[in-house]
C-alpha atoms as a PDB file:
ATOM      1  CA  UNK A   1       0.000   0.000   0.000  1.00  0.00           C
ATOM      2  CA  UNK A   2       1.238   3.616  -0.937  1.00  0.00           C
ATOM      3  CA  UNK A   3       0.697   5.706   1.482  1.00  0.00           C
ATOM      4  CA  UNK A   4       0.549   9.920   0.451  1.00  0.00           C
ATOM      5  CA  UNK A   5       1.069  12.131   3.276  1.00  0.00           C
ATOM      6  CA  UNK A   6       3.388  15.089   4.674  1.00  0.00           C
ATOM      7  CA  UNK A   7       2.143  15.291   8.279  1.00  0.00           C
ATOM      8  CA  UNK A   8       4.949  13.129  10.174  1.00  0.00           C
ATOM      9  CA  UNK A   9       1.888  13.041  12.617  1.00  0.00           C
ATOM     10  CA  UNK A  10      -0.819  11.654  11.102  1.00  0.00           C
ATOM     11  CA  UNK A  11       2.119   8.828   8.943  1.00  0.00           C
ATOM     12  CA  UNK A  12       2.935   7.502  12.427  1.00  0.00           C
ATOM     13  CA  UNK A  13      -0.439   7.287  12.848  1.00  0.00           C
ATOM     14  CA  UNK A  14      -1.426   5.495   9.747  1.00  0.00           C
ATOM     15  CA  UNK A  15       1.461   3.307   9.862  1.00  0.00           C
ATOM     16  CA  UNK A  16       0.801   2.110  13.719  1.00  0.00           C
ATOM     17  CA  UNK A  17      -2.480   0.843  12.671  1.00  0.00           C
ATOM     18  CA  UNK A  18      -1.418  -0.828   9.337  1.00  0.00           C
ATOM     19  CA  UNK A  19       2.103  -2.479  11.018  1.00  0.00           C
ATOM     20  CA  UNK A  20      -0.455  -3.531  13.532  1.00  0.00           C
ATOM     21  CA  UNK A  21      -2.753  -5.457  10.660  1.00  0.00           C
ATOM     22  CA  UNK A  22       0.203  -6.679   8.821  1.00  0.00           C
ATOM     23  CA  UNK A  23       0.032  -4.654   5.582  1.00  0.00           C
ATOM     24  CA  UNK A  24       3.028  -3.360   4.617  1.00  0.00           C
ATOM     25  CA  UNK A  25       3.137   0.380   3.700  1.00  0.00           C
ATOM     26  CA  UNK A  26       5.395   2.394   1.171  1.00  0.00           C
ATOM     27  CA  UNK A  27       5.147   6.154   2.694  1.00  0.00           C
ATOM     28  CA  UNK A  28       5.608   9.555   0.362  1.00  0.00           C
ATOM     29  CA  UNK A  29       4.567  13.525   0.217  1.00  0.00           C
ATOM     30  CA  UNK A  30       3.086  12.273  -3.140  1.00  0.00           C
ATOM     31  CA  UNK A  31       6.341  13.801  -4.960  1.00  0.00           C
ATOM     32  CA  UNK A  32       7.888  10.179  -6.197  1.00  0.00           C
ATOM     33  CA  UNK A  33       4.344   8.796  -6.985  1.00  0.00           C
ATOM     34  CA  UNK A  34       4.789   8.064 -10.689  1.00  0.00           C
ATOM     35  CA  UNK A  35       8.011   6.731  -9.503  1.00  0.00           C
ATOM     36  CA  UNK A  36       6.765   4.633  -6.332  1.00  0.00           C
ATOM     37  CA  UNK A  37       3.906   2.758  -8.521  1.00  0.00           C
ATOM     38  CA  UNK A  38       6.409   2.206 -11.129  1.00  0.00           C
ATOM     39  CA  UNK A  39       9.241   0.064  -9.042  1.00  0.00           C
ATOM     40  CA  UNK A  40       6.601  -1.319  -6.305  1.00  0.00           C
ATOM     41  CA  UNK A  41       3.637  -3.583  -6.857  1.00  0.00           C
ATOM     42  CA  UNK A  42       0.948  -1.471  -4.923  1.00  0.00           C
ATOM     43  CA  UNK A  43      -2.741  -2.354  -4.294  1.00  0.00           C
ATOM     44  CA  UNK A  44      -4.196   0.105  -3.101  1.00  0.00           C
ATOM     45  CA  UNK A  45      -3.444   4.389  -2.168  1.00  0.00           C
ATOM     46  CA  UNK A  46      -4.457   6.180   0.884  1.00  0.00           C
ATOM     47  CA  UNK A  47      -4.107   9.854   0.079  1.00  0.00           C
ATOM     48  CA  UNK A  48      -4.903  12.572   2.071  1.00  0.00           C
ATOM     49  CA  UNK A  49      -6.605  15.771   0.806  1.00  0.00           C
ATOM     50  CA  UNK A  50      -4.612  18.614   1.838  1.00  0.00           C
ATOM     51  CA  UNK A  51      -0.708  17.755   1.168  1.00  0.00           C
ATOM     52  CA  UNK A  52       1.525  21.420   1.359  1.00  0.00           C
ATOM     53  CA  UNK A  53       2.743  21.100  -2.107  1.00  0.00           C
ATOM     54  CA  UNK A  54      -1.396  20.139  -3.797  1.00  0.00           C
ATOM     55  CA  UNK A  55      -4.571  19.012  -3.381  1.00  0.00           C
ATOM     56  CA  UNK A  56      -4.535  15.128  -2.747  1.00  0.00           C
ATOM     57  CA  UNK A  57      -7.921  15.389  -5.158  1.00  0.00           C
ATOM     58  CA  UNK A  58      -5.596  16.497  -7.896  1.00  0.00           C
ATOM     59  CA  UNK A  59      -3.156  13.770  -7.797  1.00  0.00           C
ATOM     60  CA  UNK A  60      -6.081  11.372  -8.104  1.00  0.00           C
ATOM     61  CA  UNK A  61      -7.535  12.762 -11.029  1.00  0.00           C
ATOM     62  CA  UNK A  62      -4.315  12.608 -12.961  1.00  0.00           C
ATOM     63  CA  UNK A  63      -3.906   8.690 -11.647  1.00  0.00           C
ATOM     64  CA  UNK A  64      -7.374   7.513 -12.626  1.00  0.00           C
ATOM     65  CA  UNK A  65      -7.181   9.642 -15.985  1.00  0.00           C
ATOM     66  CA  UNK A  66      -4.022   7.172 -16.547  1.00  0.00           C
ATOM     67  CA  UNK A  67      -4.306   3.577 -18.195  1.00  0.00           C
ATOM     68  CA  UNK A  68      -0.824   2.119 -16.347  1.00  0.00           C
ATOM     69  CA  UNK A  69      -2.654   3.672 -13.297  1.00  0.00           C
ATOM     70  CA  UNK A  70      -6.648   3.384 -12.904  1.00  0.00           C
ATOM     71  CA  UNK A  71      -6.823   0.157 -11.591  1.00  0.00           C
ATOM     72  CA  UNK A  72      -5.541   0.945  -8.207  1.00  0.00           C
ATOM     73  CA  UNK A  73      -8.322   1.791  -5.799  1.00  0.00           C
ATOM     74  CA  UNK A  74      -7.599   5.000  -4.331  1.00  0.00           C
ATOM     75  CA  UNK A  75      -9.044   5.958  -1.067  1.00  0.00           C
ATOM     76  CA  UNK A  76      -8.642  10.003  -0.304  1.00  0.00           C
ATOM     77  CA  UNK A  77      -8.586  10.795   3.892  1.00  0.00           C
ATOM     78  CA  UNK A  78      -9.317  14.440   4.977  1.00  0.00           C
ATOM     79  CA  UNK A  79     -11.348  16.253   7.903  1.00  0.00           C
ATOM     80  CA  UNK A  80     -13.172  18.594   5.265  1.00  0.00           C
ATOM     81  CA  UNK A  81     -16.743  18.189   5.561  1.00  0.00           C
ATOM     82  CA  UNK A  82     -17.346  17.861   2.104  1.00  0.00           C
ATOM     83  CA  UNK A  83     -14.833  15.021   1.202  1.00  0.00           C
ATOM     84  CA  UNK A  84     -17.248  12.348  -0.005  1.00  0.00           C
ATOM     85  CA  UNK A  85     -18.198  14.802  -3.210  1.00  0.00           C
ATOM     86  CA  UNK A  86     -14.440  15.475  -3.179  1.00  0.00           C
ATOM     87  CA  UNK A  87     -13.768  11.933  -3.596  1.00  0.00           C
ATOM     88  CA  UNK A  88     -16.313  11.281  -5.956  1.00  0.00           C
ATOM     89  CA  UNK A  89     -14.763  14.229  -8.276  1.00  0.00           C
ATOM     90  CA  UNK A  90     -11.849  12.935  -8.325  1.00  0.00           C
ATOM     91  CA  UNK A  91     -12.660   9.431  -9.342  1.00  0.00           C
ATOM     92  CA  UNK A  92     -11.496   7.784  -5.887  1.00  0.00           C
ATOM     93  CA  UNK A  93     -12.762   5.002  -5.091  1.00  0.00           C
ATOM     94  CA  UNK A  94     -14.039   5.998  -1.512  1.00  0.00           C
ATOM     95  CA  UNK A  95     -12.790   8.037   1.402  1.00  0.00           C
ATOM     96  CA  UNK A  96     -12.119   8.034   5.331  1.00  0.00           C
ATOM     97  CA  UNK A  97     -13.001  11.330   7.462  1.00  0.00           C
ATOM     98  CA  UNK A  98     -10.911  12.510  10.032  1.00  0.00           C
ATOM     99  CA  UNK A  99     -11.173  12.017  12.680  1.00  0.00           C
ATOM    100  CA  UNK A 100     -11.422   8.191  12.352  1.00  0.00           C
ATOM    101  CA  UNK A 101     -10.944   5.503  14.334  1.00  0.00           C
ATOM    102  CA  UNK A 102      -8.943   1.924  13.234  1.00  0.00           C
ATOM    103  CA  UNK A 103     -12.135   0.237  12.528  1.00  0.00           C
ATOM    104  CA  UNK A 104     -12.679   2.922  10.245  1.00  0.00           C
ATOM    105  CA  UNK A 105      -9.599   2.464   8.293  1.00  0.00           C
ATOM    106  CA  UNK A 106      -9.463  -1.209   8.262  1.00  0.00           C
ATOM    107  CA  UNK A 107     -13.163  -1.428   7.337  1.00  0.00           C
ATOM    108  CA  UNK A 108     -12.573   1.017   4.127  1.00  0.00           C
ATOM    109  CA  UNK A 109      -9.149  -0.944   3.281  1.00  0.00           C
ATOM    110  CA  UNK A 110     -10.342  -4.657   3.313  1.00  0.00           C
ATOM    111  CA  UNK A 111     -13.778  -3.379   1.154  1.00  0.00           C
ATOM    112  CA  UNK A 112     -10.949  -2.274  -1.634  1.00  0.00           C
ATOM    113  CA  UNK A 113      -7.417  -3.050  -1.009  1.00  0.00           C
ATOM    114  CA  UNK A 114      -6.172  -5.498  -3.740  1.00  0.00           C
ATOM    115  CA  UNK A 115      -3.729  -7.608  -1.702  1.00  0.00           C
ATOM    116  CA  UNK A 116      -4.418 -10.985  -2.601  1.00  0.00           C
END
């Protein structure tokens, strides 16, 4: 899993839970992400809305407007109210609200993350 976020923060956060459930994680600010899905087989994105450098949003457009790149679910994470329509926009395939809780982000990973 690729995981797109520059809050040190909230990555420590996201990777406690995901260590915790075995799934191995590939962190970035969403800079190298052309370059990550290129030299790492990765099932599924978690990308949060509001990165310093662009809109998460943005970045997901550009992936699902991609043929090398559709196919992997992307799943956007934000504390804006209106991120479902945000996610829908953008072509993700389905979003987690901060705040969350793990069930949250386990229950929104297993429904799409390809790792079988």
């Amino acid at each position: 899993m690729l995981y797109v976020e520059d809050d040190s923060e909230m990555q420590g956060l996201i990777m406690d839970i995901l260590d915790y459930e075995g799934i191995e994680v590939i962190m970035d600010t969403g800079k190298n992400l052309y370059r990550l899905l290129d030299e790492h087989e990765v099932g599924m994105i978690l990308m949060d809305e509001n990165l310093r450098w662009c809109q998460g949003s943005d970045l997901c457009k550009q992936l699902k407007s991609l043929n090398n790149y559709q196919h992997v679910p992307v799943i956007m994470i934000s504390g804006l109210w209106d991120i479902p329509s945000i996610a829908l926009e953008c072509g993700a395939d389905g979003y987690i609200r901060k705040p969350f809780d793990m069930y949250d982000i386990m229950s929104t990973i297993n429904l799409h993350y390809a790792h079988s």
